[in-house]
Protein backbone atom coordinates (compact mmCIF):
# COMPACT_ATOMS: atom_id res chain seq x y z
CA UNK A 1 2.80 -14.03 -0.32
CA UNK A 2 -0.69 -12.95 -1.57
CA UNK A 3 -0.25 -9.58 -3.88
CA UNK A 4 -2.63 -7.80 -2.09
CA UNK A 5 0.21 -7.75 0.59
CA UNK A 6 2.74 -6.79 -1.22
CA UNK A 7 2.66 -2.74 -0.43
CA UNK A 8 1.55 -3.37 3.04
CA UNK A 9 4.49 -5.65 3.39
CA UNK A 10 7.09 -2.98 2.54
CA UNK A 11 5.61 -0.58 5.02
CA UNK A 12 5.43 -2.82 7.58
CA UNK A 13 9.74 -3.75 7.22
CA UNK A 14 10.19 -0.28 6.83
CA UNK A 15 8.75 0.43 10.39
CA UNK A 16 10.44 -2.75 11.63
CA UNK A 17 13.61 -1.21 10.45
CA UNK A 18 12.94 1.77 12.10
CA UNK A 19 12.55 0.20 14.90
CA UNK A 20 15.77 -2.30 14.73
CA UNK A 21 17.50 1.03 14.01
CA UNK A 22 16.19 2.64 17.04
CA UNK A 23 16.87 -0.09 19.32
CA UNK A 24 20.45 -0.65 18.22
CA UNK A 25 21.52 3.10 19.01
CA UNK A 26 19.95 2.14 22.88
CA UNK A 27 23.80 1.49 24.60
CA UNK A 28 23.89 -1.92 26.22
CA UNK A 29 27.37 -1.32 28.40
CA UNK A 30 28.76 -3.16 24.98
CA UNK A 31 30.55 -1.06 22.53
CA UNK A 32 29.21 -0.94 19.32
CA UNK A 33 29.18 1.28 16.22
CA UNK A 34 25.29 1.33 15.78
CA UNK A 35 25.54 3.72 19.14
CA UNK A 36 27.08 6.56 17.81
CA UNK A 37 26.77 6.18 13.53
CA UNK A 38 23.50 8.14 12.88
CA UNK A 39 25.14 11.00 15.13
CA UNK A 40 24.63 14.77 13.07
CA UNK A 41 27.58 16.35 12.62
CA UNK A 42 28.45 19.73 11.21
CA UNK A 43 30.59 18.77 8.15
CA UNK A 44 31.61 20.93 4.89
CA UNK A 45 28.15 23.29 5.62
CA UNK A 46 25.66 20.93 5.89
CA UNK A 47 25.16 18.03 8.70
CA UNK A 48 26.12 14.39 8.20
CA UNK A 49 26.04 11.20 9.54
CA UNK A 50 29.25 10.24 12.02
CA UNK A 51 29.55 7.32 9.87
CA UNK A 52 29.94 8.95 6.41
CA UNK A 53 32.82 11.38 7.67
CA UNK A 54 35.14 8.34 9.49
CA UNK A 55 35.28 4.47 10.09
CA UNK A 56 33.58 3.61 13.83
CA UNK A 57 35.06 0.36 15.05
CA UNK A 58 35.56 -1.50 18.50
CA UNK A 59 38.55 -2.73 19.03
CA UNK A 60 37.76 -3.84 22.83
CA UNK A 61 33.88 -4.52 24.56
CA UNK A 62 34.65 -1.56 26.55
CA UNK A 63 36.27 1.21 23.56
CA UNK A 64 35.21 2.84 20.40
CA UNK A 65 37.36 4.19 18.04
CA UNK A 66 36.57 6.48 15.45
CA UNK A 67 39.37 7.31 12.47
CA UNK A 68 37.94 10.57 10.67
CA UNK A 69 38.76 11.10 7.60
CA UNK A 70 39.50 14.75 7.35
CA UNK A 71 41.34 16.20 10.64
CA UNK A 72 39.20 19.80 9.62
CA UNK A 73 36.32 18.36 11.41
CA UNK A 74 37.83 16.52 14.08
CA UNK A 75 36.53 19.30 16.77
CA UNK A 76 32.77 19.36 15.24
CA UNK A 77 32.86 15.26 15.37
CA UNK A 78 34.04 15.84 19.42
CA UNK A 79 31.27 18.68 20.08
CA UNK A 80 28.60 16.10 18.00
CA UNK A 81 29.42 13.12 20.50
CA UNK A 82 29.45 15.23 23.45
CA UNK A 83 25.95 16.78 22.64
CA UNK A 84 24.03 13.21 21.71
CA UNK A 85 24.06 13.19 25.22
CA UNK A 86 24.67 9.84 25.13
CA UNK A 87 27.00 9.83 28.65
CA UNK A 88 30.16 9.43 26.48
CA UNK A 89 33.41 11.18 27.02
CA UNK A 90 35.82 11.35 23.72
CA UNK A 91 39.23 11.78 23.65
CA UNK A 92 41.68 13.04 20.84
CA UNK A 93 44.50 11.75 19.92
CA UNK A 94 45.04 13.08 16.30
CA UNK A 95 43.21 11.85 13.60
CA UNK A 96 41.82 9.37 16.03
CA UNK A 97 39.20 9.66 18.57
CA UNK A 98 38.71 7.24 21.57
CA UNK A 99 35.69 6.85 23.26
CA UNK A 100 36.05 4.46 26.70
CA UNK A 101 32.03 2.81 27.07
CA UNK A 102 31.63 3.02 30.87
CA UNK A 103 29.77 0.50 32.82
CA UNK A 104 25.95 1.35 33.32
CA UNK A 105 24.58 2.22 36.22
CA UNK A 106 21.25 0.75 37.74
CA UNK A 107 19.41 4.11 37.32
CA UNK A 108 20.84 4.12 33.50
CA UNK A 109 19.63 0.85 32.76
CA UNK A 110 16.06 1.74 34.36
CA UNK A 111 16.21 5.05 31.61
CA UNK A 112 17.32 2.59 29.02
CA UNK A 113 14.65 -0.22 29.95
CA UNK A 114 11.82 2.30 29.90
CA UNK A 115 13.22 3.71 26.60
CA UNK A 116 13.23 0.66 25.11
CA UNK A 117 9.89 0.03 25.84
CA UNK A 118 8.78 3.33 24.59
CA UNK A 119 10.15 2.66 21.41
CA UNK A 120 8.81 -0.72 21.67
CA UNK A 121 5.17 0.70 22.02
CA UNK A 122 6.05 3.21 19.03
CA UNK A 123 6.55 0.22 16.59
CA UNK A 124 3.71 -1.72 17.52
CA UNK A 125 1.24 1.86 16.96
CA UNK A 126 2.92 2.52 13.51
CA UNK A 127 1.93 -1.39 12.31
CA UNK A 128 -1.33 -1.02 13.76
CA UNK A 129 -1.72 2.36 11.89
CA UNK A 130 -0.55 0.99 8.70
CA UNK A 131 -2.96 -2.12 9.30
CA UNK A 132 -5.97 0.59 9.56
CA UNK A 133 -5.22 2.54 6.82
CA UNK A 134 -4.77 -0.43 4.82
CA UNK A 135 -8.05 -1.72 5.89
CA UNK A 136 -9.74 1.56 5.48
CA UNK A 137 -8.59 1.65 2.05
CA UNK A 138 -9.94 -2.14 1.07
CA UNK A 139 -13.31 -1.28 2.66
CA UNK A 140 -13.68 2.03 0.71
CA UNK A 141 -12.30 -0.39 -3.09
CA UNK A 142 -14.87 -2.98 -1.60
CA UNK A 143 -17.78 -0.16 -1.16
CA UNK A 144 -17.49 0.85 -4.51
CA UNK A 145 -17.86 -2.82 -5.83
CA UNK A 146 -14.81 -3.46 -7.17
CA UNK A 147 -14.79 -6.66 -5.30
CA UNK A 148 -17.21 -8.49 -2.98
CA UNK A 149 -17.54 -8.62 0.68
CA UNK A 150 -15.63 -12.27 0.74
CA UNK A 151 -12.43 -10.75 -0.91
CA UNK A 152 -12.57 -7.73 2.01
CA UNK A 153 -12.68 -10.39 4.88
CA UNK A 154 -10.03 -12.63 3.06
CA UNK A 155 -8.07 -9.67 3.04
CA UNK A 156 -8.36 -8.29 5.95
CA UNK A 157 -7.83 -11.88 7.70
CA UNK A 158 -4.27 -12.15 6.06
CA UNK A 159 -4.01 -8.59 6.91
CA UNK A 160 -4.01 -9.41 10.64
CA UNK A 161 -2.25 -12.38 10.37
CA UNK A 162 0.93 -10.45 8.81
CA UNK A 163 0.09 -8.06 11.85
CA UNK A 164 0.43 -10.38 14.41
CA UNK A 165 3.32 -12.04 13.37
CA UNK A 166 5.23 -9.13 12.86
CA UNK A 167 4.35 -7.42 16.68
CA UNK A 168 5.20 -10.65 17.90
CA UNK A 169 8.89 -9.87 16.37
CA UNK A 170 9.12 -6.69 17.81
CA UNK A 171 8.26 -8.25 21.09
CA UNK A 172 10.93 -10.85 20.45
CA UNK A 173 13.76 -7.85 19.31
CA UNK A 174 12.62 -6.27 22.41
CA UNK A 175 13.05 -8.97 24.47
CA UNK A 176 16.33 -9.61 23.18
CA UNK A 177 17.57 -5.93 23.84
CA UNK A 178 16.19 -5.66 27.32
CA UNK A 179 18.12 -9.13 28.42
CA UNK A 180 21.22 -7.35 27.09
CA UNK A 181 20.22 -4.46 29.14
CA UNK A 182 20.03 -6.01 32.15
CA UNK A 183 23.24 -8.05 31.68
CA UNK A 184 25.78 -6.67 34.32
């Protein structure tokens, strides 16, 4: 990779982990940890994520279990789950905490679609952003001479190619999530 790309590079993953991040918490009927892990939850003062107070696993397609750690925050990590709002209903049994992943409905998957293609939208705004101010940037070093007008349009050319290539993955993520979506 050219050097020049190296900083604009690192932004552009970062948003593209954003956006895998994002996409994973979007429920597909499926269990999965990723749903529920960057839940807030009022622990020892301050909040936390669900995953760094207990171990999130899925035992079944259909259950998630959650084993936190310290049974003093077992009710906050209930009242946490039932305020995501994610249509989840836990249950306690201890130091254990069972939450059944119910089938979606049609209307759900519509919310989840459009969601998804929201977020979708997001990701492909925030690498076009970075690709302007990284542009904007070049033309301003170029302006002042520090390197002539072929440089800029070299630049910018594998500037756009990095661009492309990486929208084109969030199409393909997208993609991806949406078939799982609309898997019954």
């Amino acid at each position: 990779m050219d050097p020049v790309l190296t900083d604009v590079s690192q932004k552009i993953e970062q948003a593209l982990h954003h956006f895998k991040m994002e996409i994973a918490g979007i429920r597909a009927g499926r269990a999965n940890p990723a749903l529920v892990e960057n839940i807030s939850v009022e622990a020892y003062g301050e909040k936390m994520k669900l995953m760094e107070v207990g171990n999130i696993s899925a035992p079944q397609p259909t259950l998630l279990t959650i084993q936190v750690w310290d049974a003093s925050i077992l009710q906050n990590v209930i009242k946490a789950i039932q305020e995501a709002n994610l249509g989840l209903n836990p249950s306690n049994e201890g130091n254990l905490i069972r939450l059944p992943i119910p089938p979606l409905t049609a209307e759900r998957r519509d919310e989840f679609i459009k969601l998804l293609h929201l977020k979708m939208e997001n990701a492909r705004v925030e690498i076009r952003q970075i690709r302007h101010d990284f542009r904007n940037e070049w033309k301003k070093t170029q302006e002042e001479g520090q390197y002539g007008e072929d440089e800029f349009f070299r630049r910018e050319k594998l500037l756009q190619e990095m661009v492309d290539k990486k929208i084109l993955e969030v199409e393909s993520l997208g993609k991806a999530k949406e078939e799982e979506l609309v898997q019954i």
